[in-house]
PDB file of N, CA and C in Angstrom:
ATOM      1  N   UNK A   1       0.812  -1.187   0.000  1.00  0.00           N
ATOM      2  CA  UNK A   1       0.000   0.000   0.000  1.00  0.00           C
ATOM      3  C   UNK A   1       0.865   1.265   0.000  1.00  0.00           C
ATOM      4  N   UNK A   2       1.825   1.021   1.137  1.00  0.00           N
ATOM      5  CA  UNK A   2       3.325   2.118   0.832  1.00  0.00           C
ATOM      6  C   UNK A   2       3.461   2.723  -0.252  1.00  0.00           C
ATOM      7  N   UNK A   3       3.811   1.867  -1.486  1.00  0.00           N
ATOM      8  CA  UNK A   3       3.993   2.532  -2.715  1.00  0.00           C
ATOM      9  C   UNK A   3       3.289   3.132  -3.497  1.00  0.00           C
ATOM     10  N   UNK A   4       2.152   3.154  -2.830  1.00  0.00           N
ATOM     11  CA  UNK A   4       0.706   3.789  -4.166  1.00  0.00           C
ATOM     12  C   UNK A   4       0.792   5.146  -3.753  1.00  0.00           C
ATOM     13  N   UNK A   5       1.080   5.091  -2.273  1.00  0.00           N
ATOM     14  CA  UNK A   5       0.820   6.892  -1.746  1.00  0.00           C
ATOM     15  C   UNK A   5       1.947   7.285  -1.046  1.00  0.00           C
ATOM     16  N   UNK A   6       2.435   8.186  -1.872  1.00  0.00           N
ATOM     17  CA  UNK A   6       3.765   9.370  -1.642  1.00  0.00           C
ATOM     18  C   UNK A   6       2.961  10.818  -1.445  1.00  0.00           C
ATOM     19  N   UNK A   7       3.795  11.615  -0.146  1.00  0.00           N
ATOM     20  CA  UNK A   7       3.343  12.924   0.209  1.00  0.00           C
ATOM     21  C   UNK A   7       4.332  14.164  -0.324  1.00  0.00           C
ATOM     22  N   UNK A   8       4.274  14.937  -0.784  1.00  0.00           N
ATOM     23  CA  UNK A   8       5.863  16.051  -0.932  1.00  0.00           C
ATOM     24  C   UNK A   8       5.176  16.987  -0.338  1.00  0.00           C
ATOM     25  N   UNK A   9       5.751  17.591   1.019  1.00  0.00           N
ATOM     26  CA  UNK A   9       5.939  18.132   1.526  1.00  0.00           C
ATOM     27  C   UNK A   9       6.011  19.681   1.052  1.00  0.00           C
ATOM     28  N   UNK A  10       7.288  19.432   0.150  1.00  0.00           N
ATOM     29  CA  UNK A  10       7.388  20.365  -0.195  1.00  0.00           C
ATOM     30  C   UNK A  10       5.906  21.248  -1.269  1.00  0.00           C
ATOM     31  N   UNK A  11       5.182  20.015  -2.140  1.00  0.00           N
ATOM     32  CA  UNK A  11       4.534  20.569  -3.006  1.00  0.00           C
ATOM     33  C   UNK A  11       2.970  21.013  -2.091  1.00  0.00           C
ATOM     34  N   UNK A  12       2.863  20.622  -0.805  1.00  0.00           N
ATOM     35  CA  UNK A  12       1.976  21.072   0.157  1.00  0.00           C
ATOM     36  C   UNK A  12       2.307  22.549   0.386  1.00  0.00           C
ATOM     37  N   UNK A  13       3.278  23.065   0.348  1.00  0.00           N
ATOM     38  CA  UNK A  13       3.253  24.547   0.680  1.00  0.00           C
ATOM     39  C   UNK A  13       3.432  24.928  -0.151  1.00  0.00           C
ATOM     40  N   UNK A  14       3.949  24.641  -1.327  1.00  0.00           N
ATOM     41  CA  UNK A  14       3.649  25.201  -2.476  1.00  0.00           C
ATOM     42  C   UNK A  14       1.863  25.489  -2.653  1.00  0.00           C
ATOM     43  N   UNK A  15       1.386  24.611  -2.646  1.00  0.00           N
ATOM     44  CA  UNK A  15       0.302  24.284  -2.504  1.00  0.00           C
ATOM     45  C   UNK A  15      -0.179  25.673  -1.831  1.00  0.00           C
ATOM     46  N   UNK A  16      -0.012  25.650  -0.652  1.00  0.00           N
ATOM     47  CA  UNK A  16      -1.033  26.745   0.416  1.00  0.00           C
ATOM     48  C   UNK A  16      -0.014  28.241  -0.142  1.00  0.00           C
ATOM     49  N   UNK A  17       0.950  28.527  -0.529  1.00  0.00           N
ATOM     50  CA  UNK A  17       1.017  29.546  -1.095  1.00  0.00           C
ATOM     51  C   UNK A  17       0.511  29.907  -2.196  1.00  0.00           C
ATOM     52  N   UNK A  18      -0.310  29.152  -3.016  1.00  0.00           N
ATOM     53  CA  UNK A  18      -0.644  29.062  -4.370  1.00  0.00           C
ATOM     54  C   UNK A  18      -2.213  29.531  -4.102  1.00  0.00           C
ATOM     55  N   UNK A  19      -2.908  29.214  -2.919  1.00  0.00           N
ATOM     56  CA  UNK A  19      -3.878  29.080  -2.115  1.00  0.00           C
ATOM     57  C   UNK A  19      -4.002  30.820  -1.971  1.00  0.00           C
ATOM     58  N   UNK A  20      -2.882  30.988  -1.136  1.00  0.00           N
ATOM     59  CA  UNK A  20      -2.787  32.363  -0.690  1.00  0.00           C
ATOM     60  C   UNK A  20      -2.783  33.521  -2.139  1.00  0.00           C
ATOM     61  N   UNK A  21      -2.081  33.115  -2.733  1.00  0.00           N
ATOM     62  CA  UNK A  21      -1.631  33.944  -3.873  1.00  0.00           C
ATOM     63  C   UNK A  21      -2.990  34.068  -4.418  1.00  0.00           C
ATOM     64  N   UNK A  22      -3.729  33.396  -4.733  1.00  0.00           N
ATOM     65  CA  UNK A  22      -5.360  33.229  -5.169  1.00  0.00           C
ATOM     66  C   UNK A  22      -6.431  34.235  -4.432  1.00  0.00           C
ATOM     67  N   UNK A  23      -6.150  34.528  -3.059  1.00  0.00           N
ATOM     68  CA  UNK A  23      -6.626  35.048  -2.040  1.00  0.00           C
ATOM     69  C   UNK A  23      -6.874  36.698  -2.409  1.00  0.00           C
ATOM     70  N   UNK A  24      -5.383  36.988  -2.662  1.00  0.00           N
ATOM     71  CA  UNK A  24      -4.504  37.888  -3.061  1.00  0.00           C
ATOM     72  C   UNK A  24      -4.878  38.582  -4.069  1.00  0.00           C
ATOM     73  N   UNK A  25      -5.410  37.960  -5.367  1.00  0.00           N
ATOM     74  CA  UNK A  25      -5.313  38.204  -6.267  1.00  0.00           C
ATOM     75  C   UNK A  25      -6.953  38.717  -6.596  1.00  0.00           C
ATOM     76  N   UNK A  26      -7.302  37.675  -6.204  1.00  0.00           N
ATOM     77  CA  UNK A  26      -8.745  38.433  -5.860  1.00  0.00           C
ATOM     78  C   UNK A  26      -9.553  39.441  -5.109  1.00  0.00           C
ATOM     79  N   UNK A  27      -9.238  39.702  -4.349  1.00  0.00           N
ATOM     80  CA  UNK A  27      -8.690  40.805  -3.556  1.00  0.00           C
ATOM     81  C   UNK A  27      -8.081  41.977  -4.463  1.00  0.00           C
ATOM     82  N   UNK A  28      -7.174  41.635  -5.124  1.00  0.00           N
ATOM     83  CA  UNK A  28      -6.556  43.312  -5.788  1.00  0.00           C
ATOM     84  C   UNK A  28      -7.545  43.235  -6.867  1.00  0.00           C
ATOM     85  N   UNK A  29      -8.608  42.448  -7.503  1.00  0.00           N
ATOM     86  CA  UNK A  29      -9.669  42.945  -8.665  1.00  0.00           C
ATOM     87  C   UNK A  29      -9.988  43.240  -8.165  1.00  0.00           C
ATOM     88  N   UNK A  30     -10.952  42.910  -6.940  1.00  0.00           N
ATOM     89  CA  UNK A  30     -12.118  43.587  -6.383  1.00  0.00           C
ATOM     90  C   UNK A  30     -11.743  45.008  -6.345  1.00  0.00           C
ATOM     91  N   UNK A  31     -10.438  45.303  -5.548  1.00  0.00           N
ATOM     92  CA  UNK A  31     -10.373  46.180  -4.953  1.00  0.00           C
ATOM     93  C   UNK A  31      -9.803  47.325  -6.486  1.00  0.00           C
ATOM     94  N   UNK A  32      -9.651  47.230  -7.502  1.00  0.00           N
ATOM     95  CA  UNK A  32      -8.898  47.525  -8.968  1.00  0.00           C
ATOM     96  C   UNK A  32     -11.108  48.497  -9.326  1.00  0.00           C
ATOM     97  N   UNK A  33     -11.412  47.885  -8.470  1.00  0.00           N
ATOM     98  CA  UNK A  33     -13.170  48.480  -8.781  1.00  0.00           C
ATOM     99  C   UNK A  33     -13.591  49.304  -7.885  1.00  0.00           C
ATOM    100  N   UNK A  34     -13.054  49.469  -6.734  1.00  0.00           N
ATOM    101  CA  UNK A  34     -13.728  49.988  -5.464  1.00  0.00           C
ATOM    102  C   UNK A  34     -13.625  51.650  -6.017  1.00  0.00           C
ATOM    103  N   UNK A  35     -12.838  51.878  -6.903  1.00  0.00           N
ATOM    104  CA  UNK A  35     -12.904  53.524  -6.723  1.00  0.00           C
ATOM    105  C   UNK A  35     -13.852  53.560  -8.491  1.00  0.00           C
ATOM    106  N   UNK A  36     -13.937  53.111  -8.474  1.00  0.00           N
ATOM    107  CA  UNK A  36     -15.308  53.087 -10.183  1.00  0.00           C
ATOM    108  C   UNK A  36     -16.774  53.229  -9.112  1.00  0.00           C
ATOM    109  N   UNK A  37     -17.073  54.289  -9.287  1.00  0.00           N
ATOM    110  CA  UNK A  37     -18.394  54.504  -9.101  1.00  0.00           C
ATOM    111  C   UNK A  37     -19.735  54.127 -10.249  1.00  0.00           C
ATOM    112  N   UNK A  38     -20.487  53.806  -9.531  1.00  0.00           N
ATOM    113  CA  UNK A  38     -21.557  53.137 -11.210  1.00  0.00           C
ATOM    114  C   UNK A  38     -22.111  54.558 -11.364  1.00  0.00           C
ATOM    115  N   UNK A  39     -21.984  55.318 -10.949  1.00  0.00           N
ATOM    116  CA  UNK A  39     -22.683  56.665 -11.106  1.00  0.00           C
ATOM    117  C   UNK A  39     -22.018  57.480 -12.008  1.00  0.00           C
ATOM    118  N   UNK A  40     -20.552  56.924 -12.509  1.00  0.00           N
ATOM    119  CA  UNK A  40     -19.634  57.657 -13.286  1.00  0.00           C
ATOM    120  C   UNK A  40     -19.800  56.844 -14.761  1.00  0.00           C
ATOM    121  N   UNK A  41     -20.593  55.444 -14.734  1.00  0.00           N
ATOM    122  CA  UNK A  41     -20.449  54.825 -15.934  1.00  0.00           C
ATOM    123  C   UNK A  41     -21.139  54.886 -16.885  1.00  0.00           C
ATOM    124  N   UNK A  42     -22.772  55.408 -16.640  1.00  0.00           N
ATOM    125  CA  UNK A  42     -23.061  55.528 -17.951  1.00  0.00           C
ATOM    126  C   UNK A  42     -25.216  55.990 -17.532  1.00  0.00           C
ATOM    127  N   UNK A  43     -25.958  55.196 -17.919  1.00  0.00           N
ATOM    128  CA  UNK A  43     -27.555  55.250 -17.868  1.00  0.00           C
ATOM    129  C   UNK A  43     -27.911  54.969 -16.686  1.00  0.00           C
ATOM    130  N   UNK A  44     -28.899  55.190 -15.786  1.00  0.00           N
ATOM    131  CA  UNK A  44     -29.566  54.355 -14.535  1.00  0.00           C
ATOM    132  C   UNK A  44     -29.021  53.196 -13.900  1.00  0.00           C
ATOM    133  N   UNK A  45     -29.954  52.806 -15.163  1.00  0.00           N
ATOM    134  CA  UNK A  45     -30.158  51.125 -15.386  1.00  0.00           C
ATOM    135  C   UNK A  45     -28.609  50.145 -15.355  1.00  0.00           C
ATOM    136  N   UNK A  46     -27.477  50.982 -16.142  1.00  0.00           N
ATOM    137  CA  UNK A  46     -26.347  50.299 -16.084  1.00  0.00           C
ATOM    138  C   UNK A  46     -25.548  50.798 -14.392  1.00  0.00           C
ATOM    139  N   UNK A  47     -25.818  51.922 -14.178  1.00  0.00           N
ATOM    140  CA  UNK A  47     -25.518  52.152 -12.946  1.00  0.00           C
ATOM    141  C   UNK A  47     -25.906  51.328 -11.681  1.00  0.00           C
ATOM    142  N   UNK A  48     -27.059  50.798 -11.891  1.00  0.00           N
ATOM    143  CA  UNK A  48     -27.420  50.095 -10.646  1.00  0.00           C
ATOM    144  C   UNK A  48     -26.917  48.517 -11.180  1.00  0.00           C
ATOM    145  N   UNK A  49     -26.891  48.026 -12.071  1.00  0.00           N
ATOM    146  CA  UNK A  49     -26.071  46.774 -12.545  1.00  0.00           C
ATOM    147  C   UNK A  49     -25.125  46.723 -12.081  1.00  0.00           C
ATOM    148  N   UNK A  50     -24.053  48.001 -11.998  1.00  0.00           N
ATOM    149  CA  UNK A  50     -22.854  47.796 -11.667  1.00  0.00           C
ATOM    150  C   UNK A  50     -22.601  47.815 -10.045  1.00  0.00           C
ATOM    151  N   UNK A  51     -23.226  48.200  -9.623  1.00  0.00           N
ATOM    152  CA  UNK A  51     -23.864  48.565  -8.074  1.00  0.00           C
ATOM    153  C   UNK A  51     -23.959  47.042  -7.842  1.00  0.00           C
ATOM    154  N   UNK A  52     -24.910  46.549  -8.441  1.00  0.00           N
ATOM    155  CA  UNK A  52     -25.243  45.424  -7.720  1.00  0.00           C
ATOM    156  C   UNK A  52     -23.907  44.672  -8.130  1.00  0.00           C
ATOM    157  N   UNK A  53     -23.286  44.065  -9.126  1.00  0.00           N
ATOM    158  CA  UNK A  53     -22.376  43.380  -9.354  1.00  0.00           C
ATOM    159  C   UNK A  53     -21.158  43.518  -8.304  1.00  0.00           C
ATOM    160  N   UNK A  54     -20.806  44.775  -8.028  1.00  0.00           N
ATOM    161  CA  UNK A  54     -19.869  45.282  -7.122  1.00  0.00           C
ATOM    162  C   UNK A  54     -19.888  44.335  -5.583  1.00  0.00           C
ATOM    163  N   UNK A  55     -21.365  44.624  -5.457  1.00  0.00           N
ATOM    164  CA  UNK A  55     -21.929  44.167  -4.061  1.00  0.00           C
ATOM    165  C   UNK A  55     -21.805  43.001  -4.184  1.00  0.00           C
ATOM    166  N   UNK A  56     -22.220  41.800  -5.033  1.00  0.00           N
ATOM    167  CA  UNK A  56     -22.236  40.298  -5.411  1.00  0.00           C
ATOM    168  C   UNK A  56     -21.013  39.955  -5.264  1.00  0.00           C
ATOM    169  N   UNK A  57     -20.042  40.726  -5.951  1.00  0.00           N
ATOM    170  CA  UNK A  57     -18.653  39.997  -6.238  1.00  0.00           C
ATOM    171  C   UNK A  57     -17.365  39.881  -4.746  1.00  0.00           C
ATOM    172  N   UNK A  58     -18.352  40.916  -4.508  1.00  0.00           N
ATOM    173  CA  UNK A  58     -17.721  41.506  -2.791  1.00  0.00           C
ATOM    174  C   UNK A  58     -18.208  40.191  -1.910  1.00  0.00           C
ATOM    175  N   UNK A  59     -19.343  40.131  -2.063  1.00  0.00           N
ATOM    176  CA  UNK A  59     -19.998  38.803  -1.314  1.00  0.00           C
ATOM    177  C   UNK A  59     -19.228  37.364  -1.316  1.00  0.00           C
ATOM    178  N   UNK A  60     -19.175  37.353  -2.839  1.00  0.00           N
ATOM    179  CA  UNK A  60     -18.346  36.329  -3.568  1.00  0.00           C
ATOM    180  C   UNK A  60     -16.747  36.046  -2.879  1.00  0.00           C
ATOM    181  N   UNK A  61     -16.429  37.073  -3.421  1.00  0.00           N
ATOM    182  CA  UNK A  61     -14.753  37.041  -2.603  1.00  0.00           C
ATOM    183  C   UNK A  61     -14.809  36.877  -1.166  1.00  0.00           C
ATOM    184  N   UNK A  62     -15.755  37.010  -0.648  1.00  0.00           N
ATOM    185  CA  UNK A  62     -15.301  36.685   0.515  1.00  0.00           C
ATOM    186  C   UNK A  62     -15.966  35.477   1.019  1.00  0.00           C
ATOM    187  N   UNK A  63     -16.860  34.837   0.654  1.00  0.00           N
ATOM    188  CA  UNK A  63     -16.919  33.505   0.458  1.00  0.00           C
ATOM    189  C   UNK A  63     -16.464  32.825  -0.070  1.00  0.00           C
ATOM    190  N   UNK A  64     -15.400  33.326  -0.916  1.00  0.00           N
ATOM    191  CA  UNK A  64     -14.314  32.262  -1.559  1.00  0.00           C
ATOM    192  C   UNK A  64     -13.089  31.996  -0.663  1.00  0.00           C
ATOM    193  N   UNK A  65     -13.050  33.391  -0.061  1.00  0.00           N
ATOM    194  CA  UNK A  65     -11.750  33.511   0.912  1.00  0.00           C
ATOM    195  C   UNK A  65     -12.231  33.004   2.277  1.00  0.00           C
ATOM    196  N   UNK A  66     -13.272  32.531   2.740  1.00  0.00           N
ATOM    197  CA  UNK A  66     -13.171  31.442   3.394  1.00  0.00           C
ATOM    198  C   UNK A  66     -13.494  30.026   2.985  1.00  0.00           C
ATOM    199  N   UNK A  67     -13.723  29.665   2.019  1.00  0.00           N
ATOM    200  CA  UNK A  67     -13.271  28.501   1.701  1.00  0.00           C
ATOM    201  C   UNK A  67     -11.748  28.326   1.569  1.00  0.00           C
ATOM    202  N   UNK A  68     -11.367  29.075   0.800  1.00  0.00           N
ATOM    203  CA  UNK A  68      -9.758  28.933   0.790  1.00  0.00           C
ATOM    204  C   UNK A  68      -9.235  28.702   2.222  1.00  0.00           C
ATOM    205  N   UNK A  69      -9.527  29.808   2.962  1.00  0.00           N
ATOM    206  CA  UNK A  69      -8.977  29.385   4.533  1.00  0.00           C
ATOM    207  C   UNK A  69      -9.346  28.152   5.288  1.00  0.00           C
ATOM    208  N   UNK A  70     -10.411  27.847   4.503  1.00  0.00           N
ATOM    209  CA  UNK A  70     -10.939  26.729   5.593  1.00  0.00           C
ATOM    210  C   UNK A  70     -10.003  25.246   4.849  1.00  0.00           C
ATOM    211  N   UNK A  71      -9.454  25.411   3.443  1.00  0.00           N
ATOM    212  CA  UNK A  71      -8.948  24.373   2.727  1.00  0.00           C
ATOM    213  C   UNK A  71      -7.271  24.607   3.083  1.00  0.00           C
ATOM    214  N   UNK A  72      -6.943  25.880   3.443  1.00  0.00           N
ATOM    215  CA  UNK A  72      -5.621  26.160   4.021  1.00  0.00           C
ATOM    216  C   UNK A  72      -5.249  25.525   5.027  1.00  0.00           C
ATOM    217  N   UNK A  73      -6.496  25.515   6.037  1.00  0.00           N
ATOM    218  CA  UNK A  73      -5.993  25.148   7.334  1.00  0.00           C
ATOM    219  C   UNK A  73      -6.317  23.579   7.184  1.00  0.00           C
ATOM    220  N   UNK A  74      -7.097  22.973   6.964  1.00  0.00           N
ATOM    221  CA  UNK A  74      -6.595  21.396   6.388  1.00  0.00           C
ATOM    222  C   UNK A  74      -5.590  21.236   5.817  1.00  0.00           C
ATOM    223  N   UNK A  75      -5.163  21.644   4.622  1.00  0.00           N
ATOM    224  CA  UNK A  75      -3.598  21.371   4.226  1.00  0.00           C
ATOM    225  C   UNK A  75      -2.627  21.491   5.189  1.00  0.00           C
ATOM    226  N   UNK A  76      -2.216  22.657   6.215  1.00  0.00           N
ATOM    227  CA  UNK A  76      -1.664  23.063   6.790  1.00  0.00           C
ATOM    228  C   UNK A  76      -1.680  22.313   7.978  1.00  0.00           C
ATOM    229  N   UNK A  77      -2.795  21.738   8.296  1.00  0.00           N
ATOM    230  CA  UNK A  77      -2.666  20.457   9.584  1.00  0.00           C
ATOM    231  C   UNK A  77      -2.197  19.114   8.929  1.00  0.00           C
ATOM    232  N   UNK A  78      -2.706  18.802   7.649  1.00  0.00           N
ATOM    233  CA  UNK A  78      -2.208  17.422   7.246  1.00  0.00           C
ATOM    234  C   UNK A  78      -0.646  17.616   6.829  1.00  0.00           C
ATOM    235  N   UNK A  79       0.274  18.962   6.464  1.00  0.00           N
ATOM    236  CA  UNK A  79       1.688  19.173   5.825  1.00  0.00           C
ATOM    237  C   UNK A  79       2.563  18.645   7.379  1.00  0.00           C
ATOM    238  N   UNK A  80       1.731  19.382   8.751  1.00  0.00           N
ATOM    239  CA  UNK A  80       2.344  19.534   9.822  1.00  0.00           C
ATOM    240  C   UNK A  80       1.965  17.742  10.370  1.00  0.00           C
ATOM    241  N   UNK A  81       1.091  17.147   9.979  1.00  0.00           N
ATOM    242  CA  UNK A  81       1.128  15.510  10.608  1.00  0.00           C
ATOM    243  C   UNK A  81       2.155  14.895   9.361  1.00  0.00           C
ATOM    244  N   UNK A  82       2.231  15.233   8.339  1.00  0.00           N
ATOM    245  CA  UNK A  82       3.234  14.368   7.635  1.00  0.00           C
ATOM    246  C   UNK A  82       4.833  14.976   8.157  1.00  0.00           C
ATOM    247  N   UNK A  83       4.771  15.708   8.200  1.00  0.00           N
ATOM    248  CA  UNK A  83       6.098  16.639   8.806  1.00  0.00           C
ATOM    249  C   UNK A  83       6.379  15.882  10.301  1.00  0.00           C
ATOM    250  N   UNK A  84       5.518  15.859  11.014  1.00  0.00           N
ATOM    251  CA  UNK A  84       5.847  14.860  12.449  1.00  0.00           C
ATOM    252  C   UNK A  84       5.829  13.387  12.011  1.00  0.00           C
ATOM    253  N   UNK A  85       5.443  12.866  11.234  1.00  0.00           N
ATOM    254  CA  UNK A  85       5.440  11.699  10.979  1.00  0.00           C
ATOM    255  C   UNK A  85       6.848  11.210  10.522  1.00  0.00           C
ATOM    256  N   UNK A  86       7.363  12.045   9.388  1.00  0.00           N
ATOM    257  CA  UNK A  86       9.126  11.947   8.815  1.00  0.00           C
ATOM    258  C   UNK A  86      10.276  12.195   9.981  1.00  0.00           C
ATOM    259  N   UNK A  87       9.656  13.245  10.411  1.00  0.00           N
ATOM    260  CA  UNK A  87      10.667  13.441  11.872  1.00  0.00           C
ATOM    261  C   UNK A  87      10.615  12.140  12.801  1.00  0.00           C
ATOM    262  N   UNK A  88       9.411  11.644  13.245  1.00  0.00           N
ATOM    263  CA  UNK A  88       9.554  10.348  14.270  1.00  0.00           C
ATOM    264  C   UNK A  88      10.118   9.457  13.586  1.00  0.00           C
ATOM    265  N   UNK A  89       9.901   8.672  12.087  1.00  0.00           N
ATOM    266  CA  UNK A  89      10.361   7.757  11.441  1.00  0.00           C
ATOM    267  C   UNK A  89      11.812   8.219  11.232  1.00  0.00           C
ATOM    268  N   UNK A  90      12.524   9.314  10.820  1.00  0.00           N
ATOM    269  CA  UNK A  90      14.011   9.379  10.995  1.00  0.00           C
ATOM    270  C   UNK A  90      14.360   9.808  12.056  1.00  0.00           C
ATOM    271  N   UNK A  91      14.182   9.381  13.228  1.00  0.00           N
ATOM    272  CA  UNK A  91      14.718   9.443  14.949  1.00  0.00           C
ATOM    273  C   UNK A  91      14.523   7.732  14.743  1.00  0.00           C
ATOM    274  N   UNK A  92      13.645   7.360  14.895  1.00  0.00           N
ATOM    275  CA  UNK A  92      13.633   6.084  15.021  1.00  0.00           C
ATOM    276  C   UNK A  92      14.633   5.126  14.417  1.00  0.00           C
ATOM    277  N   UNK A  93      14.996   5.334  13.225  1.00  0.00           N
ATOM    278  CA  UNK A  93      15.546   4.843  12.099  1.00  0.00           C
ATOM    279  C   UNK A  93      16.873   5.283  12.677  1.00  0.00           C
ATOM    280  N   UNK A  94      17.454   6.371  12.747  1.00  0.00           N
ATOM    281  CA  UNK A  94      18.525   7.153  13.391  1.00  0.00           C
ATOM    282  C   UNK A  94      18.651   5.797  15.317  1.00  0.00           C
ATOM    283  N   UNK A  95      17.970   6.137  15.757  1.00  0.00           N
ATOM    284  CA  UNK A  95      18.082   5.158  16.609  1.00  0.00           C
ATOM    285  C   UNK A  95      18.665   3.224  16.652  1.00  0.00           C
ATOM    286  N   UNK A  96      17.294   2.878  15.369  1.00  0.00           N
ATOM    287  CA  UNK A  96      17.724   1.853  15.316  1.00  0.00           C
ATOM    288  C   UNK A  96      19.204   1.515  14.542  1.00  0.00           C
ATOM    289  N   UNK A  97      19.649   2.529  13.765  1.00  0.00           N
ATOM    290  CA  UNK A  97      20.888   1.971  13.398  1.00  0.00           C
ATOM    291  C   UNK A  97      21.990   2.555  14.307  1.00  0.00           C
ATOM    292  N   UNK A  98      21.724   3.010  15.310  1.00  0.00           N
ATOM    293  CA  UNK A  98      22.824   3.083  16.895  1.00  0.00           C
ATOM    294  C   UNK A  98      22.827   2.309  17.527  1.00  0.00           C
ATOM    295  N   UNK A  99      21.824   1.626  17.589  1.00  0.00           N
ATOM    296  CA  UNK A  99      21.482   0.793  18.064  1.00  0.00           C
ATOM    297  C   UNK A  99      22.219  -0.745  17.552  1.00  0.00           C
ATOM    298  N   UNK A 100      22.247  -0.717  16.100  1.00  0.00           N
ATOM    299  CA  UNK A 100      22.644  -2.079  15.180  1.00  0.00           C
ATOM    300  C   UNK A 100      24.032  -2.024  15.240  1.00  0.00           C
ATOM    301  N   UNK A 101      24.621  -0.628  15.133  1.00  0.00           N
ATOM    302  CA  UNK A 101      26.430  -0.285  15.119  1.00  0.00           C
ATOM    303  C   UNK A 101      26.729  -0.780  16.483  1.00  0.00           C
ATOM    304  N   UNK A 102      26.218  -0.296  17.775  1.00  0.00           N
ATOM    305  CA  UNK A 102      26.717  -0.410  18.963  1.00  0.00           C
ATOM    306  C   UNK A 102      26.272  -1.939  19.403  1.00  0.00           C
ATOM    307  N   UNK A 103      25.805  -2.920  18.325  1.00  0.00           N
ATOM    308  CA  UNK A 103      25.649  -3.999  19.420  1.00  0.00           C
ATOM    309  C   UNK A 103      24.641  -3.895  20.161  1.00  0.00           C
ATOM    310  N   UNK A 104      23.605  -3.139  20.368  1.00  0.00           N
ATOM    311  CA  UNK A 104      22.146  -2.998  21.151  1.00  0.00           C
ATOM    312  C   UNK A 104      22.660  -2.286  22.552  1.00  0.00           C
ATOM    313  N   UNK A 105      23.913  -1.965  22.459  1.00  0.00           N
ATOM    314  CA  UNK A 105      24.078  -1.574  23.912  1.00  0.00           C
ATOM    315  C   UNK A 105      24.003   0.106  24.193  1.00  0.00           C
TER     316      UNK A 105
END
């Protein structure tokens, strides 16, 4: 079963920075709109479209940005149990071959 499932560590924080960067990025559109007034864009009707879209997308992002956090902090607990898991298995391993050099003593 060992061999079917490999973890990289490393590609886990890659991972949650990639996470973050997403966060980030959405965040600077939203915010690339905050100074566009719908009152500067054009008819009523397109004014309050943009009004509302503003408000939706605002909603949006930030229900995305807690999903992201909530998928961060799972990654970020499972990177930190595989991370204790490599550390106990090379102490152990580190042990048992002090153990095999010295004769068990």
């Amino acid at each position: 079963m060992g061999d079917h499932f490999k973890t990289d560590i490393g590609q886990l924080e890659r991972f949650l920075t990639d996470l973050e960067r997403c966060v980030d990025e959405l965040n600077e559109a939203r915010s690339a709109l905050d100074h566009v007034r719908a009152d500067q864009i054009g008819t009523a009707r397109l004014d309050e479209a943009c009004d509302n879209f503003q408000e939706e997308w605002k909603y949006g992002a930030g229900k995305t940005k807690e999903m992201i956090d909530a998928i961060k902090e799972g990654v970020t607990a499972n990177k930190k149990g595989y991370e204790e898991v490599e550390e106990a298995l090379e102490k152990a391993f580190k042990q048992i071959a002090t153990q095999s050099t010295s004769g068990g003593k």
